[in-house]
N, C-alpha and C. Protein backbone atom coordinates (compact mmCIF):
# COMPACT_ATOMS: atom_id res chain seq x y z
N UNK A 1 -6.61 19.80 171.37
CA UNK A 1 -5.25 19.34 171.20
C UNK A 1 -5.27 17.80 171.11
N UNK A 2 -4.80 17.14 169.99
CA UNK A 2 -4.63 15.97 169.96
C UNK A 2 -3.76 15.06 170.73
N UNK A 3 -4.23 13.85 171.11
CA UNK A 3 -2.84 13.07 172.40
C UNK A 3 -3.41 11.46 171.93
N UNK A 4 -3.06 10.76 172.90
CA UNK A 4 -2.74 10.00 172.42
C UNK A 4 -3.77 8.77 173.34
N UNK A 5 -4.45 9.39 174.02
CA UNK A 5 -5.77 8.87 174.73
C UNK A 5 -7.09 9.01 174.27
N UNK A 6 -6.95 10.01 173.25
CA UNK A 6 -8.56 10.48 172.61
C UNK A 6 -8.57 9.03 171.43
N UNK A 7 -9.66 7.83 171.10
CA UNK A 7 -9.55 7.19 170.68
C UNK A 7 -9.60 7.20 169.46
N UNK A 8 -10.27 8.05 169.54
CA UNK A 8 -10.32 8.83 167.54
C UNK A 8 -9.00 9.03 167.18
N UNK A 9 -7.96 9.61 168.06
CA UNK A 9 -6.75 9.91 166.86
C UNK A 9 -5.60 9.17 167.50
N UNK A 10 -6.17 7.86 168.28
CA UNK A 10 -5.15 6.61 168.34
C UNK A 10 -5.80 5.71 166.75
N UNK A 11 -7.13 6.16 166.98
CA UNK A 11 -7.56 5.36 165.55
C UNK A 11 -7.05 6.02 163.98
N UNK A 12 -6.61 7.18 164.74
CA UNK A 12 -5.92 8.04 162.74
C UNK A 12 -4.42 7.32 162.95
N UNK A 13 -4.08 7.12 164.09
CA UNK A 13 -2.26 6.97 163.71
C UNK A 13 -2.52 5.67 163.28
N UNK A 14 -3.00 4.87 163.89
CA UNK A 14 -3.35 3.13 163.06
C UNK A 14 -3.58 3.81 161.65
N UNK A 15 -4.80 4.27 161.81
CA UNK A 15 -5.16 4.06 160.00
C UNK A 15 -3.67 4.76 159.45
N UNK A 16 -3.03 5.95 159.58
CA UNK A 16 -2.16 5.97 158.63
C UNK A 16 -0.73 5.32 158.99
N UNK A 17 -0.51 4.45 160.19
CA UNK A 17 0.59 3.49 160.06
C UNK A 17 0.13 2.42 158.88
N UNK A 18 -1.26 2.33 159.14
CA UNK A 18 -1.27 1.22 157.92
C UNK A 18 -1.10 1.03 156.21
N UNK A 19 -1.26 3.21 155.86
CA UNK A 19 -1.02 3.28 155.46
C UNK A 19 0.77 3.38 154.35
N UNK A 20 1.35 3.43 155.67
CA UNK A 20 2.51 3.80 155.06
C UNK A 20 3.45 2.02 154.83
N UNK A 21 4.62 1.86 153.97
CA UNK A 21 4.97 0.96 153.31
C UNK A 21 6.67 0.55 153.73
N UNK A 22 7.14 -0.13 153.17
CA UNK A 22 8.53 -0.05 153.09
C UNK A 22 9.08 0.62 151.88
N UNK A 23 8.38 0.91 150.96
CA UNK A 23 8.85 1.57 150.02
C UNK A 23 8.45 2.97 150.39
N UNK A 24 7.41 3.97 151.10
CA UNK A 24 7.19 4.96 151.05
C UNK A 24 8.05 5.68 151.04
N UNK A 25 8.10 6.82 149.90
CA UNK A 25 9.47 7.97 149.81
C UNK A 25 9.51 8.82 150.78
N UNK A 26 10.68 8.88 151.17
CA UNK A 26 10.71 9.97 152.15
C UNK A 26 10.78 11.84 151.77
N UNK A 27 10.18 12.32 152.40
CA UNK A 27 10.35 13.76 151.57
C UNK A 27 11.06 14.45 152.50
N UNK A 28 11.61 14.30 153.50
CA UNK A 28 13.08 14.90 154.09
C UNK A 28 13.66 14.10 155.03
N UNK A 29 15.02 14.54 155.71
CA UNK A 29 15.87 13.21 156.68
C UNK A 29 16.18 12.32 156.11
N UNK A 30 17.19 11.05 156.73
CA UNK A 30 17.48 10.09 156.45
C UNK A 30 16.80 8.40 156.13
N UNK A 31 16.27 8.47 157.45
CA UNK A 31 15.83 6.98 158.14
C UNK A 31 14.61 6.39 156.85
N UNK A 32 14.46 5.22 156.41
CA UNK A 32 13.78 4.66 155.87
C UNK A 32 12.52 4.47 156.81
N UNK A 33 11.44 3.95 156.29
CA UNK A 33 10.00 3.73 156.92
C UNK A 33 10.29 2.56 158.59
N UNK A 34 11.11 1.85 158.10
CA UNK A 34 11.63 0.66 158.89
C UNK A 34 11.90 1.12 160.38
N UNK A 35 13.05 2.04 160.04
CA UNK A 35 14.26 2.89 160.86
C UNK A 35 13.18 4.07 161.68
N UNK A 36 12.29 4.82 160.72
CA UNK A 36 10.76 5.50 161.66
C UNK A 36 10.76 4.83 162.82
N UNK A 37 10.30 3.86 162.19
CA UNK A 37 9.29 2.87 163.34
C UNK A 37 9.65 2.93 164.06
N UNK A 38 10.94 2.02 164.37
CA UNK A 38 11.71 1.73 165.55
C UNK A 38 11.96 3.38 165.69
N UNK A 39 12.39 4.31 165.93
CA UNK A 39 12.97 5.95 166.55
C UNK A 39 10.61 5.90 166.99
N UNK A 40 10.45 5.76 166.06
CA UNK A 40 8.74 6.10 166.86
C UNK A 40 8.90 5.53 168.37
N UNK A 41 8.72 4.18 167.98
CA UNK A 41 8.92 3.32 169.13
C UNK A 41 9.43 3.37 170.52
N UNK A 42 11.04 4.51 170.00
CA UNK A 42 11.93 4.31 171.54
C UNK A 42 11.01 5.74 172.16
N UNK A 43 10.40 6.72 171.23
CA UNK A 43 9.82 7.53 171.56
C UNK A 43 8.68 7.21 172.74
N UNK A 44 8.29 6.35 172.48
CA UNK A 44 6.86 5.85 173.16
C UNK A 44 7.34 5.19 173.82
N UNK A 45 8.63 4.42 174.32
CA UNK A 45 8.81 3.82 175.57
C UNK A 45 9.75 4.91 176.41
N UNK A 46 10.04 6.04 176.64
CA UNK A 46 10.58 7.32 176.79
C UNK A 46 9.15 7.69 177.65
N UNK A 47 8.33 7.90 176.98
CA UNK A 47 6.79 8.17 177.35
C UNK A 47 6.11 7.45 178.14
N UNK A 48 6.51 6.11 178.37
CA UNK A 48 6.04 4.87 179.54
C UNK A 48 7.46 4.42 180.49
N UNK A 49 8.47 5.24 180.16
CA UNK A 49 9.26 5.13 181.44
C UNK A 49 10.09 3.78 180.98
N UNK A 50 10.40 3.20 179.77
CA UNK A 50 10.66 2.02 179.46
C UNK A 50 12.08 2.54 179.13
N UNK A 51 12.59 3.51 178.97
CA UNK A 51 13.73 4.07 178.43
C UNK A 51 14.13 5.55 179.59
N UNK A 52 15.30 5.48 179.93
CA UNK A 52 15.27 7.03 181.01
C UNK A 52 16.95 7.31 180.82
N UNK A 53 16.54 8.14 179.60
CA UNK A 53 18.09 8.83 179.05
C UNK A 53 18.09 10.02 180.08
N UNK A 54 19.54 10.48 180.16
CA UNK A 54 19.82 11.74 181.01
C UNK A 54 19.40 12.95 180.73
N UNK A 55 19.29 13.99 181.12
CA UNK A 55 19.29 15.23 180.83
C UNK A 55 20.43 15.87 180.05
N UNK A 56 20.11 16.13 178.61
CA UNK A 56 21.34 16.77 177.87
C UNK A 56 21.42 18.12 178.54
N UNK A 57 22.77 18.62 178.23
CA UNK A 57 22.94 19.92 178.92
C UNK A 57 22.70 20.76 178.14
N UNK A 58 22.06 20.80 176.98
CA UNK A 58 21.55 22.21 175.82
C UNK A 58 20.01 21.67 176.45
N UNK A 59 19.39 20.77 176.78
CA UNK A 59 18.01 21.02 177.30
C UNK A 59 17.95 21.42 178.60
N UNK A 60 19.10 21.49 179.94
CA UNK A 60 19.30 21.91 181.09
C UNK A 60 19.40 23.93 180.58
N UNK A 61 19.74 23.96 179.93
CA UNK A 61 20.15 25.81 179.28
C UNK A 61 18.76 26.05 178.43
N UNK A 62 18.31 25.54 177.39
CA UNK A 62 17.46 25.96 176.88
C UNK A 62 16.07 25.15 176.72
N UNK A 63 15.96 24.33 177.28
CA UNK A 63 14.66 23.47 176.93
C UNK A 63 13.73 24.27 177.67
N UNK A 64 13.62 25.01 178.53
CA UNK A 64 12.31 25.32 179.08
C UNK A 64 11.91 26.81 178.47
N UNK A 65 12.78 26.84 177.45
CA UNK A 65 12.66 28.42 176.17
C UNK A 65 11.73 27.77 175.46
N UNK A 66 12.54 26.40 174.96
CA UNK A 66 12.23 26.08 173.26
C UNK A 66 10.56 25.07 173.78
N UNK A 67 10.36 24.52 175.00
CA UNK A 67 8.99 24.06 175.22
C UNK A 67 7.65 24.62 174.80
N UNK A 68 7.84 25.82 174.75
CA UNK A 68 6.20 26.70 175.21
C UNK A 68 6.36 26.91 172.97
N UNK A 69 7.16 27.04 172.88
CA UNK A 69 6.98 27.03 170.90
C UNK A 69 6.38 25.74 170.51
N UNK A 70 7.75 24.59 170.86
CA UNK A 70 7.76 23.39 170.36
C UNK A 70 5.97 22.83 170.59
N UNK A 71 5.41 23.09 171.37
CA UNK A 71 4.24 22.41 172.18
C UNK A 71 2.85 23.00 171.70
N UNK A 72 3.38 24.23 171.12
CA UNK A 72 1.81 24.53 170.42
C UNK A 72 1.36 23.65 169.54
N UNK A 73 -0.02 23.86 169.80
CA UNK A 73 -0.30 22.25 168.57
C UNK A 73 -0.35 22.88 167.15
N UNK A 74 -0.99 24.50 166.60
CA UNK A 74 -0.36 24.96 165.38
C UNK A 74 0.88 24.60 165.15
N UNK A 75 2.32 24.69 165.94
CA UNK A 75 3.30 24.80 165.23
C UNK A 75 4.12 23.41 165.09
N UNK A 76 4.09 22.92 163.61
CA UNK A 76 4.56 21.51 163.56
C UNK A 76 5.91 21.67 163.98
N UNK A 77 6.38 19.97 164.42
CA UNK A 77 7.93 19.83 164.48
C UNK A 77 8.81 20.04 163.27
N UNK A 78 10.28 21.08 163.91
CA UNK A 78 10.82 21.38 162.28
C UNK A 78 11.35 19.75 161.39
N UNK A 79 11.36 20.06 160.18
CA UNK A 79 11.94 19.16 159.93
C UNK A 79 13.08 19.00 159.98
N UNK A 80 13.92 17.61 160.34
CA UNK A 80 15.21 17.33 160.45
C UNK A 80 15.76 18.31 161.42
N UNK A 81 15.23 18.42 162.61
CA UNK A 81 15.22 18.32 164.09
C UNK A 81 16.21 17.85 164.68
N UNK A 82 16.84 17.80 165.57
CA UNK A 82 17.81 16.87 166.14
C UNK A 82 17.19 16.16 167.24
N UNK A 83 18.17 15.14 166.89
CA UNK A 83 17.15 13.47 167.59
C UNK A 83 18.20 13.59 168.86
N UNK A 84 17.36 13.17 169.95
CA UNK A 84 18.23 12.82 171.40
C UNK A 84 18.80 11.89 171.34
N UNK A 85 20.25 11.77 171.76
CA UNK A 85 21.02 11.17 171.52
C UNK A 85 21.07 9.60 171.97
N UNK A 86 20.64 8.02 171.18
CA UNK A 86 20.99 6.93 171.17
C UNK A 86 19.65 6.78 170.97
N UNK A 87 18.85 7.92 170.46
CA UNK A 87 17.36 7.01 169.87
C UNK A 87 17.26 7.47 168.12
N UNK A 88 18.86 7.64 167.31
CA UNK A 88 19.04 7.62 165.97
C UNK A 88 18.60 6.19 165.68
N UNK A 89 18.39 5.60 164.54
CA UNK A 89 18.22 3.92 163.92
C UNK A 89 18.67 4.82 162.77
N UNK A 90 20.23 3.81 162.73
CA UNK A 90 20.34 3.87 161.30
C UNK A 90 21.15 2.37 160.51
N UNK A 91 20.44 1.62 161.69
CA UNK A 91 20.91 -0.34 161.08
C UNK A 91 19.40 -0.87 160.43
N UNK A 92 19.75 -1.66 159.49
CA UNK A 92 18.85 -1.96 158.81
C UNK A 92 17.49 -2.96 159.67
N UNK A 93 16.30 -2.55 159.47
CA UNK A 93 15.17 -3.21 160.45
C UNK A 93 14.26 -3.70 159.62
N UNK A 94 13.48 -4.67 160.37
CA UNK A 94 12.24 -5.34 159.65
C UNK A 94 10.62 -4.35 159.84
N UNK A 95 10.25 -3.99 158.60
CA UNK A 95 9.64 -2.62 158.56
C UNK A 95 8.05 -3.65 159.17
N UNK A 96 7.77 -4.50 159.24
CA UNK A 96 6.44 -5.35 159.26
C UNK A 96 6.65 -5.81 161.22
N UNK A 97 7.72 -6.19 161.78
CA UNK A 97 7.99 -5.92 162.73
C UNK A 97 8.22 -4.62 164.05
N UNK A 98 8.45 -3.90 163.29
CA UNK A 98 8.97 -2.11 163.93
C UNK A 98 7.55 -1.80 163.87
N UNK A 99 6.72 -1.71 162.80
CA UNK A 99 5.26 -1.44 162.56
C UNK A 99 4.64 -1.77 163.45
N UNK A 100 4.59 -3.55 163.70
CA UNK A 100 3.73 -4.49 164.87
C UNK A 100 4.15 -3.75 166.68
N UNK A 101 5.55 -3.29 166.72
CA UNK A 101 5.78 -2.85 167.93
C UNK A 101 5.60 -1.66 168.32
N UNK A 102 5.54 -0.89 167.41
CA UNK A 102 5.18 0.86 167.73
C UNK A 102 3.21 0.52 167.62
N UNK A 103 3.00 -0.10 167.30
CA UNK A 103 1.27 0.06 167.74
C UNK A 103 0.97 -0.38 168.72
N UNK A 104 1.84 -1.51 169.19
CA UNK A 104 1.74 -1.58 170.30
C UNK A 104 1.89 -1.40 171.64
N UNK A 105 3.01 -0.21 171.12
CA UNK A 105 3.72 0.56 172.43
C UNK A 105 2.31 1.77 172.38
N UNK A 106 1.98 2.15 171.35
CA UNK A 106 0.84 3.12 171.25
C UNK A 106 -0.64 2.58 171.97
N UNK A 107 -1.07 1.22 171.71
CA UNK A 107 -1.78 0.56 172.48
C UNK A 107 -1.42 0.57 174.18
N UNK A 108 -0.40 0.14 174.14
CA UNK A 108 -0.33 0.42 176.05
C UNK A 108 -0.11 1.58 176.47
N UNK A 109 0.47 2.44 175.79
CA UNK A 109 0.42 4.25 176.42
C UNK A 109 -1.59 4.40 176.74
N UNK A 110 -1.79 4.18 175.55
CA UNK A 110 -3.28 4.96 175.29
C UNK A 110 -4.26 4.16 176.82
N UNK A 111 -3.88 2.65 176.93
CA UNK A 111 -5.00 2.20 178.10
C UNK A 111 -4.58 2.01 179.17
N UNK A 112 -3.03 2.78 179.37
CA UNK A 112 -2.55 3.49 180.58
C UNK A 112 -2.90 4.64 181.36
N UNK A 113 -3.71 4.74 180.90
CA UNK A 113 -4.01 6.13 180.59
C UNK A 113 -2.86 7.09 181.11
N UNK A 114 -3.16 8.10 182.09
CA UNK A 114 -2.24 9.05 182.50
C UNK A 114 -1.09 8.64 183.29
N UNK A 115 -1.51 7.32 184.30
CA UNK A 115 -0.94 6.91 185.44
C UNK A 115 0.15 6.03 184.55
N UNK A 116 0.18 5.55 183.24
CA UNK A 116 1.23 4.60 183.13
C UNK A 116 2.41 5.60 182.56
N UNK A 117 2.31 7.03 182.20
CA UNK A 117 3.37 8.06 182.13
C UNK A 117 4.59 8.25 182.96
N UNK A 118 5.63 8.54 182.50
CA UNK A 118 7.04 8.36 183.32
C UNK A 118 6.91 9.91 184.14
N UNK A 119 7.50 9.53 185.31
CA UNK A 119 8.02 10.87 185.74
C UNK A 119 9.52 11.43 185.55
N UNK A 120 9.97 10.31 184.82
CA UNK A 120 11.37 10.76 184.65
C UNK A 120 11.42 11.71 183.43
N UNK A 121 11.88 12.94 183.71
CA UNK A 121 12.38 14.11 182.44
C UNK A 121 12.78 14.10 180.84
N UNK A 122 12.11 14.35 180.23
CA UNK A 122 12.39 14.22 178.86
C UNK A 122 13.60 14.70 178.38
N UNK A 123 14.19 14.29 177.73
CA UNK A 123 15.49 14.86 178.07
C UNK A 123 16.22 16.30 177.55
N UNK A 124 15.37 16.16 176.66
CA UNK A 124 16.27 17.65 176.15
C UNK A 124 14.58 18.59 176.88
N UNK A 125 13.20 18.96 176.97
CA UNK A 125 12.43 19.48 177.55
C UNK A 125 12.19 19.16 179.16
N UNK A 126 12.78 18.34 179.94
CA UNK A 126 12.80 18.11 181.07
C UNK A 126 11.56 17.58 181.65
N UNK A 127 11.07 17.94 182.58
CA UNK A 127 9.37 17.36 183.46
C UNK A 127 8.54 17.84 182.78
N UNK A 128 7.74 16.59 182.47
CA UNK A 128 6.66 17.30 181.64
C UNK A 128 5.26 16.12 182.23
N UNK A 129 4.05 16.93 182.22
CA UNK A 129 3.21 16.05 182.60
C UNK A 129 2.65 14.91 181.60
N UNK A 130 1.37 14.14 182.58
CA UNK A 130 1.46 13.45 181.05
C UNK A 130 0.39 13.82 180.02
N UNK A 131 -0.69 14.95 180.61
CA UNK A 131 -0.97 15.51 179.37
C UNK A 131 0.33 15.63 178.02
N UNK A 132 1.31 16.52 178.91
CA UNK A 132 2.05 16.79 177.57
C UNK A 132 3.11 15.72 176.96
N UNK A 133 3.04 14.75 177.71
CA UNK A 133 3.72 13.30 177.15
C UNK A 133 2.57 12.79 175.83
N UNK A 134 1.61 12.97 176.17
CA UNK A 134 0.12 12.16 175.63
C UNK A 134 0.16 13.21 173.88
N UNK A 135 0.00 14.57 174.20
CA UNK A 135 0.71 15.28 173.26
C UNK A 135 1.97 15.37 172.27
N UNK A 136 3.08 15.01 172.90
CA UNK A 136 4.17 15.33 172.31
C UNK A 136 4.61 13.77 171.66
N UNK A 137 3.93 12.68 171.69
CA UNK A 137 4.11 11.16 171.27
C UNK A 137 2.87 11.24 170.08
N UNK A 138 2.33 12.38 170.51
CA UNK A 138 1.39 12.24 168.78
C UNK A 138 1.78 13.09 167.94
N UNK A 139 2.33 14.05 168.55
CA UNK A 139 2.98 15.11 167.52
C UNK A 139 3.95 14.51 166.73
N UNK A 140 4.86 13.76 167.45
CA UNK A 140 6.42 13.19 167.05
C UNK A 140 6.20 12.57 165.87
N UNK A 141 5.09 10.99 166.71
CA UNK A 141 4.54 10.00 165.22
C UNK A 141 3.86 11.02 164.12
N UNK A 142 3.17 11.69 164.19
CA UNK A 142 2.89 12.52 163.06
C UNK A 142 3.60 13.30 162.89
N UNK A 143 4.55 13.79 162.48
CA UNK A 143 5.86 14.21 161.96
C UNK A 143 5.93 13.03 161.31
N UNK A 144 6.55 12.28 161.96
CA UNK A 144 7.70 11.29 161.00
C UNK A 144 6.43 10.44 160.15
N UNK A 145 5.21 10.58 160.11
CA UNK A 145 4.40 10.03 159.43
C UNK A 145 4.56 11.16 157.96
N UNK A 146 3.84 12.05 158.31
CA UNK A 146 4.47 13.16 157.39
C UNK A 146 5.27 13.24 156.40
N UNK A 147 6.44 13.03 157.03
CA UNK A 147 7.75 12.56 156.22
C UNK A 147 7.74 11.42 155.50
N UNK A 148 6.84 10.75 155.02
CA UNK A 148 7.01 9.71 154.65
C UNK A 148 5.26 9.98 153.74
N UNK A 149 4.74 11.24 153.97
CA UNK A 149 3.26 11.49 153.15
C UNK A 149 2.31 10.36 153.45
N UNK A 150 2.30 9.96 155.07
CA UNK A 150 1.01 8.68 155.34
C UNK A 150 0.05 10.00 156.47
């Protein structure tokens, strides 16, 4: 299972952040490459405790259904998903900036190792360890890498 401590596939999300552009087309959703970044970003400070949104009440009813699917590493995230609520970007961003800060939020998760993981609840899946923090921050960025064919 891929995460976000194995250095080999902190070294694939670099190589294909570097690949992707401000022009890269998107092949589903809204957000431009820019607008990624930053939603990558609040993702990975969610994951270091830098962000601690509440518990929505459709993840208090169903998140501990939709976990054990969402989390297999066969089954990708659907596309155009619904985003937890106040980590949408849809104001215009500097795509060379958003870029520089999501590697680097990916840089301090990864040589945090486990211990720099939040204990506060994800919000719509609730407590999760940080294996599955380390997991679900590489799944996410690869999705929205995806979407954009990097």
């Amino acid at each position: 299972m891929k995460n976000l401590w194995q250095p080999e596939t902190v070294q694939e999300l670099k190589d294909r952040l570097a690949r992707l552009t401000p022009d890269s087309p998107r092949q589903w959703g809204k957000m431009t490459p820019a607008q990624t970044m930053a939603h990558c970003a609040m993702g990975m400070e969610l994951a270091l405790g830098d962000r601690r949104p509440p518990r929505m009440l459709i993840g208090r009813l169903i998140g501990a259904v939709i976990k054990p699917m969402a989390f297999k590493e066969e089954e990708p995230m659907r596309r155009n998903s619904p985003t937890i609520p106040g980590m949408e970007v849809s104001d215009d961003r500097d795509f060379a900036s958003e870029r520089d800060i999501l590697r680097a939020l990916i840089d301090r998760f990864a040589s945090a190792g486990p211990g720099g993981c939040t204990s506060h609840p994800h919000s719509f899946f609730g407590r999760l360890t940080p294996e599955e923090w380390s997991f679900w921050m590489y799944k996410h960025i690869d999705h929205h890498l995806q979407q954009f064919g990097a």
